[in-house]
PDB file of N, CA and C in Angstrom:
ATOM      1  N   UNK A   1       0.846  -1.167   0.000  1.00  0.00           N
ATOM      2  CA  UNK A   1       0.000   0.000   0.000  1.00  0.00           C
ATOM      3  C   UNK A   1       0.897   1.239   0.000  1.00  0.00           C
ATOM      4  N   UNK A   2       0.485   2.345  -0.771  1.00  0.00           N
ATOM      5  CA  UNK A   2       0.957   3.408  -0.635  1.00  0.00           C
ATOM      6  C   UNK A   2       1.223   4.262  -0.079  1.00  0.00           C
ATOM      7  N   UNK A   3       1.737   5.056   0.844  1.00  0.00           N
ATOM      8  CA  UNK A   3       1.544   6.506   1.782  1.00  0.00           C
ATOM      9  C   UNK A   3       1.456   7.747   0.998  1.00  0.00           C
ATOM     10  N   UNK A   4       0.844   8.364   1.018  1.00  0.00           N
ATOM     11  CA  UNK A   4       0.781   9.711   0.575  1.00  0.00           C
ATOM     12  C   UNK A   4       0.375  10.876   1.110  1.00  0.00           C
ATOM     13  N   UNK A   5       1.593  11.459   1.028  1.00  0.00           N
ATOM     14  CA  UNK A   5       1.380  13.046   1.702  1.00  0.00           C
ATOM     15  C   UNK A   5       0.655  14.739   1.208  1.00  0.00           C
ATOM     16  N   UNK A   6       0.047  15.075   1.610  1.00  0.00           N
ATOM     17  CA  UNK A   6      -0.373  16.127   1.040  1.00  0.00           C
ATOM     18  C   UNK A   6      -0.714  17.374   1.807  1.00  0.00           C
ATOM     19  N   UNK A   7       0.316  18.323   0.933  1.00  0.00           N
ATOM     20  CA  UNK A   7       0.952  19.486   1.394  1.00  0.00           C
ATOM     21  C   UNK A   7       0.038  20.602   1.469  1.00  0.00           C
ATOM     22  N   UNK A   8       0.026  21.632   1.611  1.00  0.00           N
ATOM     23  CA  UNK A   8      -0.551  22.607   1.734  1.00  0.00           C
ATOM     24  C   UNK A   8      -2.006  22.740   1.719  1.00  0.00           C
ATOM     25  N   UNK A   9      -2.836  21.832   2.732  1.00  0.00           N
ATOM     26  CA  UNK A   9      -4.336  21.964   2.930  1.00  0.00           C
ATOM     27  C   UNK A   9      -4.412  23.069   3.492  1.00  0.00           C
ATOM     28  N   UNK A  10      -5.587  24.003   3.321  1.00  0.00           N
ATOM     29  CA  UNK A  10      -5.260  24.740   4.395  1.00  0.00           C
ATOM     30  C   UNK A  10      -6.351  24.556   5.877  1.00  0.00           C
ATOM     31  N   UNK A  11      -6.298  25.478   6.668  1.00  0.00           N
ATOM     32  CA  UNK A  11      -6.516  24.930   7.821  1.00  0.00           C
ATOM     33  C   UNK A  11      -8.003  24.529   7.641  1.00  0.00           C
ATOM     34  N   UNK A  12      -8.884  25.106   7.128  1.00  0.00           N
ATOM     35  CA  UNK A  12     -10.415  24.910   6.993  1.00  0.00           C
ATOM     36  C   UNK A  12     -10.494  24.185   6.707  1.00  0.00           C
ATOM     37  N   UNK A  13      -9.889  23.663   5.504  1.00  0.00           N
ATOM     38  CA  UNK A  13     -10.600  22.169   4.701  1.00  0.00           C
ATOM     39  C   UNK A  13      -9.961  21.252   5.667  1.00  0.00           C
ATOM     40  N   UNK A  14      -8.479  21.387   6.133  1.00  0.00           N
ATOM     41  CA  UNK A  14      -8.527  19.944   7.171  1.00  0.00           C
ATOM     42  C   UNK A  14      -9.405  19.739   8.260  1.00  0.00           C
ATOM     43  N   UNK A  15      -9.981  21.261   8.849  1.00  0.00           N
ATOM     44  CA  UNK A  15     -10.785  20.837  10.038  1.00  0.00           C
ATOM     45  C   UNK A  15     -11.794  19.947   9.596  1.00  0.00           C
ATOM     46  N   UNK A  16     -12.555  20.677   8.999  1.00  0.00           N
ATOM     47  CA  UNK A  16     -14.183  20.255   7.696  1.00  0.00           C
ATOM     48  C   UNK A  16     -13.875  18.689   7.929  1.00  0.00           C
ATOM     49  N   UNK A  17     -12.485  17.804   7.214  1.00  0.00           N
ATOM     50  CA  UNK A  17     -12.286  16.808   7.281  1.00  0.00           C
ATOM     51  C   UNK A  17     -12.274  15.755   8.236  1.00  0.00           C
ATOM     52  N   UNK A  18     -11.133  16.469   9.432  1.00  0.00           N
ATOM     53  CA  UNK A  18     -11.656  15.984  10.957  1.00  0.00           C
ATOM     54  C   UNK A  18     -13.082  15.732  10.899  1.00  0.00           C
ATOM     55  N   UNK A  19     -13.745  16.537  10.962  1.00  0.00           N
ATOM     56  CA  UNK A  19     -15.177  16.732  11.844  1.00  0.00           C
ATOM     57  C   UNK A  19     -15.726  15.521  10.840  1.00  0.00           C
ATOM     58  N   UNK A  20     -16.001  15.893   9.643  1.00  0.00           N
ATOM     59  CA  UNK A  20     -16.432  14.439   9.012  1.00  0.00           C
ATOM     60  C   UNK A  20     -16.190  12.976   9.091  1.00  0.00           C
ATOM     61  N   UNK A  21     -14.807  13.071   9.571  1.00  0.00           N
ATOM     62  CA  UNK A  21     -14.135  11.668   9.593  1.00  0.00           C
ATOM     63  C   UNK A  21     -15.036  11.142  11.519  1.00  0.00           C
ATOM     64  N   UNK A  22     -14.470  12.278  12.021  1.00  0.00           N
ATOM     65  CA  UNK A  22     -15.085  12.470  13.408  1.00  0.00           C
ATOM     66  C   UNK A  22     -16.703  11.550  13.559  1.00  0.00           C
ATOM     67  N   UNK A  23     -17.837  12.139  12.587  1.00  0.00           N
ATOM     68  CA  UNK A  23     -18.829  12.592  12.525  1.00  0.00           C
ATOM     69  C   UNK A  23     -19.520  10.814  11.936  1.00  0.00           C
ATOM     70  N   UNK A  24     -18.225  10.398  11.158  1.00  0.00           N
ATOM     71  CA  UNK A  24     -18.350   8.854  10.956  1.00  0.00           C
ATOM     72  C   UNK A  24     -17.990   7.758  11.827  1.00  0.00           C
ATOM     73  N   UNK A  25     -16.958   8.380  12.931  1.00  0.00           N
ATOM     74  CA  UNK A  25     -16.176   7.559  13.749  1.00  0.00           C
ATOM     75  C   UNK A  25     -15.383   6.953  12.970  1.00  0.00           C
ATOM     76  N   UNK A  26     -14.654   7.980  12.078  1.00  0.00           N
ATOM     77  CA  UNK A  26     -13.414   6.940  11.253  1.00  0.00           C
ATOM     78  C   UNK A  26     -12.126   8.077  11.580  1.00  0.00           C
ATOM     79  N   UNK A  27     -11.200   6.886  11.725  1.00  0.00           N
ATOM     80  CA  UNK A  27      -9.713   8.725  11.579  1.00  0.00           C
ATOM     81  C   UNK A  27      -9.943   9.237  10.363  1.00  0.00           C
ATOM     82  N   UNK A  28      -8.870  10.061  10.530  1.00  0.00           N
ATOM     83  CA  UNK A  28      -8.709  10.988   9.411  1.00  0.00           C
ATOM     84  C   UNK A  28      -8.270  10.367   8.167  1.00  0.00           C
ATOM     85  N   UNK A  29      -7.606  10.109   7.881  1.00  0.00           N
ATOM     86  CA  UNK A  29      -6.678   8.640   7.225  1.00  0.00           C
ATOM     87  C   UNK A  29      -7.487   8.204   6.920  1.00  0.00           C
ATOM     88  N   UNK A  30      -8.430   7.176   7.139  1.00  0.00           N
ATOM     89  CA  UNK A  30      -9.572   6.775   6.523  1.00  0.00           C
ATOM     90  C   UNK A  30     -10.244   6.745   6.363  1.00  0.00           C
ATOM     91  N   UNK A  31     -10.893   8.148   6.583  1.00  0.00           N
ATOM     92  CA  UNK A  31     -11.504   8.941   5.923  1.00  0.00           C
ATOM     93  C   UNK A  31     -11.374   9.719   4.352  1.00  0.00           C
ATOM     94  N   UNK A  32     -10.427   9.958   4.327  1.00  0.00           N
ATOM     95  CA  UNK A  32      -9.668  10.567   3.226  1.00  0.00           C
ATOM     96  C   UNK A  32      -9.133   9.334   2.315  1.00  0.00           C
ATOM     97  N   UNK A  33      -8.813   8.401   3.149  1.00  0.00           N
ATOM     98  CA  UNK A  33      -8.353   7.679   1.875  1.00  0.00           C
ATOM     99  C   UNK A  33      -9.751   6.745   1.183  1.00  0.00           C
ATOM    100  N   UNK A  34     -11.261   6.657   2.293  1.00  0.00           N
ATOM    101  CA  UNK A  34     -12.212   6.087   1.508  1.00  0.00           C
ATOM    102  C   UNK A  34     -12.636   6.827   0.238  1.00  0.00           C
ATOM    103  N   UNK A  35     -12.539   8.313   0.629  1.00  0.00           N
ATOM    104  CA  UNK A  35     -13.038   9.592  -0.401  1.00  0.00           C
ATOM    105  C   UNK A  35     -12.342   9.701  -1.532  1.00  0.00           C
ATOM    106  N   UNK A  36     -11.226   9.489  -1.689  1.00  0.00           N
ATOM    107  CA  UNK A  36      -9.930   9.200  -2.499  1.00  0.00           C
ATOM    108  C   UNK A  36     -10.327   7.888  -3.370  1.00  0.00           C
ATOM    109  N   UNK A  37     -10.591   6.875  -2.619  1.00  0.00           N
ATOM    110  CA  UNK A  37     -11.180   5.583  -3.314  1.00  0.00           C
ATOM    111  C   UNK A  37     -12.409   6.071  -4.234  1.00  0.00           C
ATOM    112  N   UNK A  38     -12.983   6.764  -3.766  1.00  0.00           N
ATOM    113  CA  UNK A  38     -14.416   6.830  -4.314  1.00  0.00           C
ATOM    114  C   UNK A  38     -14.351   7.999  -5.664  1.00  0.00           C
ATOM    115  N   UNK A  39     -13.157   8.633  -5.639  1.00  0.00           N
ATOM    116  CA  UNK A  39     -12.563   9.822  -6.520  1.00  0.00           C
ATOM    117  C   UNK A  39     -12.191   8.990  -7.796  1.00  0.00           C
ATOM    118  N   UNK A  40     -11.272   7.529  -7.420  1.00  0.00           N
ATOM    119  CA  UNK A  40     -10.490   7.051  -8.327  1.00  0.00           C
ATOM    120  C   UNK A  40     -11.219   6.275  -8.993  1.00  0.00           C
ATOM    121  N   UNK A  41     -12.235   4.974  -8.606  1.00  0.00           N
ATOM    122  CA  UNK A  41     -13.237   4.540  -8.963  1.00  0.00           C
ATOM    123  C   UNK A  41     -14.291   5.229 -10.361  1.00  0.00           C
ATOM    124  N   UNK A  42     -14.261   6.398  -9.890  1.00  0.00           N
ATOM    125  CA  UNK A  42     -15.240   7.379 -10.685  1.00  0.00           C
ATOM    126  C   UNK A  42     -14.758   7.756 -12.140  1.00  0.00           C
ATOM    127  N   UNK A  43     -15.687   7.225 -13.212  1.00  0.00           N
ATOM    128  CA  UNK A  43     -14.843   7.815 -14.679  1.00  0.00           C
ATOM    129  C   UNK A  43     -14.743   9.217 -14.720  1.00  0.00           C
ATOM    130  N   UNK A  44     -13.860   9.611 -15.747  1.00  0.00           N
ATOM    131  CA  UNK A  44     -13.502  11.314 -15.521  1.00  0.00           C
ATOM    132  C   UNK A  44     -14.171  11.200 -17.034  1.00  0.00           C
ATOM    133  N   UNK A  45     -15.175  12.808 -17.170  1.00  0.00           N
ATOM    134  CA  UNK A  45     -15.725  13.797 -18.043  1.00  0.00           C
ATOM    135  C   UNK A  45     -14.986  12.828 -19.408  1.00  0.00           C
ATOM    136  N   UNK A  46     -13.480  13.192 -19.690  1.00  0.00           N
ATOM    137  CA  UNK A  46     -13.179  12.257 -20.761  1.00  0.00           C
ATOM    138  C   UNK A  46     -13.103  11.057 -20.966  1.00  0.00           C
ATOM    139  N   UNK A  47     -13.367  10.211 -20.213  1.00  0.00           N
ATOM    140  CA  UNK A  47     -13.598   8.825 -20.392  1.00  0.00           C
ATOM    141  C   UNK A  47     -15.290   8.460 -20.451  1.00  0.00           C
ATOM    142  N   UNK A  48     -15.936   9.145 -20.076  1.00  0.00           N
ATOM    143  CA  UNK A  48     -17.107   9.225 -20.203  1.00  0.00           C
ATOM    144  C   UNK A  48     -17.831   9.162 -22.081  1.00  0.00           C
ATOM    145  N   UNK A  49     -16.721  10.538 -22.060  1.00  0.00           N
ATOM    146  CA  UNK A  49     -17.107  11.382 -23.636  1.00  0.00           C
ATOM    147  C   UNK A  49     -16.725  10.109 -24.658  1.00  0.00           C
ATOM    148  N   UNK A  50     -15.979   9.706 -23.701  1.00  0.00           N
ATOM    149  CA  UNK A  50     -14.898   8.688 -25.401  1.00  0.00           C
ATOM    150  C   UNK A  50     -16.232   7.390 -25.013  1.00  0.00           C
ATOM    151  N   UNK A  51     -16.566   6.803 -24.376  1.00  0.00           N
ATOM    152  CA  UNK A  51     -17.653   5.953 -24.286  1.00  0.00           C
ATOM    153  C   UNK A  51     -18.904   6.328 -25.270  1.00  0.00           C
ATOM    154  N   UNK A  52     -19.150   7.226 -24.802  1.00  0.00           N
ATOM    155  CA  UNK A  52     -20.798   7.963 -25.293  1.00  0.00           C
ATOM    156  C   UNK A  52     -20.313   8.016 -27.030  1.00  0.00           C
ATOM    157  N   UNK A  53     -19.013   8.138 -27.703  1.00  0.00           N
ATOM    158  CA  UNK A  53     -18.758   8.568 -28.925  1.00  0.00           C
ATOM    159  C   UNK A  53     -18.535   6.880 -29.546  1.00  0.00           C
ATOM    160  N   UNK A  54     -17.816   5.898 -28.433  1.00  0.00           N
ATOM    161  CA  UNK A  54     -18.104   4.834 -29.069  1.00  0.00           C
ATOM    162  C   UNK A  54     -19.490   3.789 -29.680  1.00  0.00           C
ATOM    163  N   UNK A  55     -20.059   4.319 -28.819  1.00  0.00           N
ATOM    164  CA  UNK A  55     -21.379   3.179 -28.778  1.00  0.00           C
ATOM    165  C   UNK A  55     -22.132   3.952 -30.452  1.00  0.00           C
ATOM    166  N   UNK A  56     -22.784   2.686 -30.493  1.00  0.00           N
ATOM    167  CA  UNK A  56     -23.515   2.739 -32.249  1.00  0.00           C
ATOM    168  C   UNK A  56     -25.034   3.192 -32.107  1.00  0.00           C
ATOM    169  N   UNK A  57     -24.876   4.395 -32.436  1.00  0.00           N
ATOM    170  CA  UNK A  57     -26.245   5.626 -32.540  1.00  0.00           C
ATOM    171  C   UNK A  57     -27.166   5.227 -33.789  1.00  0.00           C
ATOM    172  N   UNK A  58     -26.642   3.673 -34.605  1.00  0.00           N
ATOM    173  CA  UNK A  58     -27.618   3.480 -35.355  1.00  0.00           C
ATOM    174  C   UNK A  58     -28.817   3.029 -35.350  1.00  0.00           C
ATOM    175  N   UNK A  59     -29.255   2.235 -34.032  1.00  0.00           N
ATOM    176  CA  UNK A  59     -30.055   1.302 -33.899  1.00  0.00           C
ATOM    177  C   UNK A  59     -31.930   1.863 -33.865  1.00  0.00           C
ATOM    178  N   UNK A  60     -31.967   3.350 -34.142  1.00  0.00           N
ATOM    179  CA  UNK A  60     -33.632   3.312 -34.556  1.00  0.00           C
ATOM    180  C   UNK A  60     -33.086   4.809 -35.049  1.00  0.00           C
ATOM    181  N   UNK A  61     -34.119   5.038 -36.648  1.00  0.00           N
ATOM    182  CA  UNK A  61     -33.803   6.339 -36.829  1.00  0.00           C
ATOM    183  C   UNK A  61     -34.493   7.729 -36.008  1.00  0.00           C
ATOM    184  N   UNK A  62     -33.530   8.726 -36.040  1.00  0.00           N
ATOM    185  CA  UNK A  62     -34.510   9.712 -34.859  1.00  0.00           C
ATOM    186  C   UNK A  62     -36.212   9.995 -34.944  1.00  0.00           C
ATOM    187  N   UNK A  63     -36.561   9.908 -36.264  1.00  0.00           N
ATOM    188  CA  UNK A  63     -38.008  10.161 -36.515  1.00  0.00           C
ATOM    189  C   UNK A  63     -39.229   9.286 -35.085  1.00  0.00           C
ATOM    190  N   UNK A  64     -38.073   7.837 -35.238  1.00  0.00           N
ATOM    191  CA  UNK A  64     -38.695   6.322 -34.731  1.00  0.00           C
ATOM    192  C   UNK A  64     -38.653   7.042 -33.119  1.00  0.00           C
ATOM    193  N   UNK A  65     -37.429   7.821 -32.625  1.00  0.00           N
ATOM    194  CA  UNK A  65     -37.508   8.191 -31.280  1.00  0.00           C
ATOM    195  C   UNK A  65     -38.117   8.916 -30.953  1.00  0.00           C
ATOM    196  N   UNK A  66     -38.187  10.125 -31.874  1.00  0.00           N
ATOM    197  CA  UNK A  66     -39.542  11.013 -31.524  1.00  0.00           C
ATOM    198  C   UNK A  66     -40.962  10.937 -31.469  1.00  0.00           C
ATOM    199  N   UNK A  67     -41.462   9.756 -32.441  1.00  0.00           N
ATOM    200  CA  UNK A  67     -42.532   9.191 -32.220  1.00  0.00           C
ATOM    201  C   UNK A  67     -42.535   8.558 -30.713  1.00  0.00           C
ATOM    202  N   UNK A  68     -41.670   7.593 -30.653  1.00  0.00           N
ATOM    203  CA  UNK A  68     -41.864   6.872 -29.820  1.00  0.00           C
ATOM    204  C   UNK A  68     -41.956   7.964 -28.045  1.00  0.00           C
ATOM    205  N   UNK A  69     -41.131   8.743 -28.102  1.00  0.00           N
ATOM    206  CA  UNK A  69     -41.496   9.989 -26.941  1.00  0.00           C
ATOM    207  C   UNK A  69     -42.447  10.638 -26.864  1.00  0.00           C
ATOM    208  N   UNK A  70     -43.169  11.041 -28.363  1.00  0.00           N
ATOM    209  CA  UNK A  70     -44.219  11.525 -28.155  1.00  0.00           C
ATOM    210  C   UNK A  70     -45.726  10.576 -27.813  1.00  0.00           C
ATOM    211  N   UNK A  71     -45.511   9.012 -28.022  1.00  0.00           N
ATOM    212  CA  UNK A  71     -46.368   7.989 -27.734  1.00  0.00           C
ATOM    213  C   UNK A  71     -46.315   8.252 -26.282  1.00  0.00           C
ATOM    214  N   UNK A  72     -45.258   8.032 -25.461  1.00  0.00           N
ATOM    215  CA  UNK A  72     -44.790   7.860 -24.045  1.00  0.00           C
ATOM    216  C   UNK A  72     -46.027   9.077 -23.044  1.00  0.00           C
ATOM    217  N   UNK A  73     -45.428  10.531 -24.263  1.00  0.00           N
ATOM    218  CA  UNK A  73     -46.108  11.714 -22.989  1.00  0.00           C
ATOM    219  C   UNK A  73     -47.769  11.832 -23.758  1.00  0.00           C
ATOM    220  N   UNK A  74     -48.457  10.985 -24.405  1.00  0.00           N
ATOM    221  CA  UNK A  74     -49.514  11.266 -24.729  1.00  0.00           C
ATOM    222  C   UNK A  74     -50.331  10.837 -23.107  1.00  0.00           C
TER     223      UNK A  74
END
């Protein structure tokens, strides 16, 4: 496992952090490192975009979707 240090929080956001970690009954440490997990886990904006550009937009023409939405809110 890794250690990692990080420099210049400033004092607010570490308290904020305490109190949350506090507020879970977890230290600080793991607190931060579950939030961190949950940061890295998460696709980023461009990995998202490159997904949404792969997938095949052929499968009904738009006319077929707009009907079909306007069936839905009748």
């Amino acid at each position: 496992m890794t250690t990692l240090y990080i420099r210049d929080v400033s004092d607010d956001v570490a308290e904020t952090l305490k109190e949350r970690a506090a507020d879970e009954g977890r230290s600080l440490s793991a607190y931060v490192g579950a939030e961190l997990t949950k940061i890295a886990v998460r696709p980023t904006n461009a990995h998202i975009v490159a997904r949404l550009r792969e997938r095949d937009r052929s499968a009904a023409p738009p006319d077929e979707i707009l009907e079909a939405v306007r069936a839905v809110r009748r």
